[in-house]
C-alpha atoms as a PDB file:
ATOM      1  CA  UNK A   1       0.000   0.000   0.000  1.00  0.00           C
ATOM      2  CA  UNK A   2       1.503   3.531  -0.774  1.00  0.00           C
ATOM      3  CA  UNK A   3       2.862   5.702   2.173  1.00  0.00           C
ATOM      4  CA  UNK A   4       2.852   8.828   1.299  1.00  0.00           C
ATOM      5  CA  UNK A   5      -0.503  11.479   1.109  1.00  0.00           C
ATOM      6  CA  UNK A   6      -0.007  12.003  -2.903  1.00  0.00           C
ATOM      7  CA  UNK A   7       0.853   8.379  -3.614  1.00  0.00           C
ATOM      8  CA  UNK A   8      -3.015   7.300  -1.660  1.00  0.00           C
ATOM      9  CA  UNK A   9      -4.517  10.344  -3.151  1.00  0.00           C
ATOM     10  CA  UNK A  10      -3.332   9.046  -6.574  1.00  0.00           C
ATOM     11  CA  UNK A  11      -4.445   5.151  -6.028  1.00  0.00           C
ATOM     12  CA  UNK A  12      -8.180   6.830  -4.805  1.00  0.00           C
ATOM     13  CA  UNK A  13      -8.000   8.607  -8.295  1.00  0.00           C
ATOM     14  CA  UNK A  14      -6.747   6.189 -10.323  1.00  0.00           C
ATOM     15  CA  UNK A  15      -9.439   4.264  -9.206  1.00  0.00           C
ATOM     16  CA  UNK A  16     -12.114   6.521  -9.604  1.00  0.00           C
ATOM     17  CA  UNK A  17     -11.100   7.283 -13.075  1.00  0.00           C
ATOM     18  CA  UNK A  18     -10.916   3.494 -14.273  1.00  0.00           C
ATOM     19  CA  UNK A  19     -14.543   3.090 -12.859  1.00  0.00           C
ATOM     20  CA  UNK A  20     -15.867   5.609 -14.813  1.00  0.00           C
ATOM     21  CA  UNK A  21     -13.831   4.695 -17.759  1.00  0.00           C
ATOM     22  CA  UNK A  22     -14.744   1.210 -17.823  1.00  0.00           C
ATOM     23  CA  UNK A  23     -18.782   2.545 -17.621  1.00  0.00           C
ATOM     24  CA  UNK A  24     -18.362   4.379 -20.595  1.00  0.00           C
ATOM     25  CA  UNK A  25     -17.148   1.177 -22.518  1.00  0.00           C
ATOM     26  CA  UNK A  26     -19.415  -0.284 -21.216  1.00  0.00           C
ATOM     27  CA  UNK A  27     -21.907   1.958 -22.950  1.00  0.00           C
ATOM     28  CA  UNK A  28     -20.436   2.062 -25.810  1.00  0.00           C
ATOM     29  CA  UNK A  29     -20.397  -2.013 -26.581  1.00  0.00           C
ATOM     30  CA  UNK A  30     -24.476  -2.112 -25.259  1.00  0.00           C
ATOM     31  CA  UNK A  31     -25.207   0.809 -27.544  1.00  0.00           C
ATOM     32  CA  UNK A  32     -23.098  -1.306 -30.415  1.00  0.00           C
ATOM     33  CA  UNK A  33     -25.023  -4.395 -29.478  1.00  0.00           C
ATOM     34  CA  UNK A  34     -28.511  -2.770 -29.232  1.00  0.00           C
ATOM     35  CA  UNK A  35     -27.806  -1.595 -33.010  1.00  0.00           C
ATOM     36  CA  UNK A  36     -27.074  -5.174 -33.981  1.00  0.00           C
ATOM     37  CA  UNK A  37     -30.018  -6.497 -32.885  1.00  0.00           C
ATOM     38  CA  UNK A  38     -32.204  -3.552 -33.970  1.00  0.00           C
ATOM     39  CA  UNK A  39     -30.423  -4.764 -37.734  1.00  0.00           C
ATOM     40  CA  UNK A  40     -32.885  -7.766 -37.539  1.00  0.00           C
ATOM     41  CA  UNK A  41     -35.625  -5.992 -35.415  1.00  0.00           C
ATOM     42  CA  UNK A  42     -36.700  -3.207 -37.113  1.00  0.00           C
ATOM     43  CA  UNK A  43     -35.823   0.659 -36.179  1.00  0.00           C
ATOM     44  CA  UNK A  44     -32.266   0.721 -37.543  1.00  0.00           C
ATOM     45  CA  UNK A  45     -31.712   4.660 -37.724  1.00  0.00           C
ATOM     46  CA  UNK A  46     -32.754   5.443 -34.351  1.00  0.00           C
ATOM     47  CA  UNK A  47     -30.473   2.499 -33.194  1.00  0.00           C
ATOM     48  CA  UNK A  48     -27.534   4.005 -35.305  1.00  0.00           C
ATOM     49  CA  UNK A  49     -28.155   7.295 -34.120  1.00  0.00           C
ATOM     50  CA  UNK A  50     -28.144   6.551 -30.739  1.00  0.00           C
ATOM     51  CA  UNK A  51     -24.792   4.084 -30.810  1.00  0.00           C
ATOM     52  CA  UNK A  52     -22.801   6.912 -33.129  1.00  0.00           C
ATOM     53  CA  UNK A  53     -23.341   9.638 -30.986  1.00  0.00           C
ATOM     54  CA  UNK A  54     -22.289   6.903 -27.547  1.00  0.00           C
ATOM     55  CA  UNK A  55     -19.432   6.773 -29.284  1.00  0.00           C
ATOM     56  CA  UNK A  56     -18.447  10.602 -30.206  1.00  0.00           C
ATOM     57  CA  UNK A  57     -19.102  10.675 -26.415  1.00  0.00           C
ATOM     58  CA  UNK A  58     -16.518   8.301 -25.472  1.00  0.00           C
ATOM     59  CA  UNK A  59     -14.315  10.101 -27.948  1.00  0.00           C
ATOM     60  CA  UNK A  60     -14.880  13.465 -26.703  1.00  0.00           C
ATOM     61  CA  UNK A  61     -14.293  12.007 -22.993  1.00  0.00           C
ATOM     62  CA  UNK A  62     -10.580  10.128 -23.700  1.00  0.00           C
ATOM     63  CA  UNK A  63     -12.203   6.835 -23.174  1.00  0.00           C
ATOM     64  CA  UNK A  64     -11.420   5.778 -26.706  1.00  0.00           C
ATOM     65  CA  UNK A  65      -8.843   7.341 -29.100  1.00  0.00           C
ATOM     66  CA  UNK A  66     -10.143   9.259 -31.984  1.00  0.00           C
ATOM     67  CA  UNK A  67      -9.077   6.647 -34.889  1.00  0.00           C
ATOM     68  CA  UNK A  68     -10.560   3.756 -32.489  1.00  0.00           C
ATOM     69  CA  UNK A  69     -13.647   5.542 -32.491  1.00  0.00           C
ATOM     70  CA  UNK A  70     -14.408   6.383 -35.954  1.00  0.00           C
ATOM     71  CA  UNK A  71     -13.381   2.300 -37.154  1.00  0.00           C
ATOM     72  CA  UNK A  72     -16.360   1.535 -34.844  1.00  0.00           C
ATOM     73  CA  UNK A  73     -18.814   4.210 -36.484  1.00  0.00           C
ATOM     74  CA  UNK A  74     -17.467   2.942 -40.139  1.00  0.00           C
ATOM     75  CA  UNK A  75     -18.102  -0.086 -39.130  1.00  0.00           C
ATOM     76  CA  UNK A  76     -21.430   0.728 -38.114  1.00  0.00           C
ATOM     77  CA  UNK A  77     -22.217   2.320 -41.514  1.00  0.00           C
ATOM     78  CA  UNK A  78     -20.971  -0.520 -43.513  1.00  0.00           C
ATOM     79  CA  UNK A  79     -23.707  -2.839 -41.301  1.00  0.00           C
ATOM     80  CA  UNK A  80     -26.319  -0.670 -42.118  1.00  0.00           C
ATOM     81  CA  UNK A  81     -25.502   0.266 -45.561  1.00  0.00           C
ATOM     82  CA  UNK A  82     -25.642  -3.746 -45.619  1.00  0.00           C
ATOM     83  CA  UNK A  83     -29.079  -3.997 -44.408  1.00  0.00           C
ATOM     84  CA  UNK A  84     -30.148  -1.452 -46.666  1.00  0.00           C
ATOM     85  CA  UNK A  85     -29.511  -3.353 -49.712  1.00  0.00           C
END
């Protein structure tokens, strides 16, 4: 365990940050699953909508890295571009 006032201060933090971090993934994947299944259910834009922006959020927040982030959203596009036709 640390010793010194920074050093605990830090571990408190660190942990605090890599809660919040790992809710925000954690948004991000249901948002990317709730758009898969909407691919066979039926409201796909909403569905994209909603799982493009979660992920601009992430972004915006550090969670992911920029290039991570749009991969997922072109990924996205090429699903429902696939549905589409």
């Amino acid at each position: 365990m640390a010793n010194h006032k920074s050093a605990l201060k830090r571990v408190a933090v660190t942990a605090k940050k890599n809660l919040n971090n790992r809710v925000i993934t954690s948004r991000v994947k249901t948002a990317i699953k709730s758009f898969d299944k909407s691919l066979e259910a039926g409201d796909q834009a909403a569905a994209y909508v909603n799982a493009v922006s979660t992920v601009d959020k992430a972004a915006a927040k550090g969670v992911l890295h920029k290039n991570n982030a749009n991969r997922k959203k072109a990924q996205l596009a090429l699903k429902l571009a696939a549905k589409a036709n």
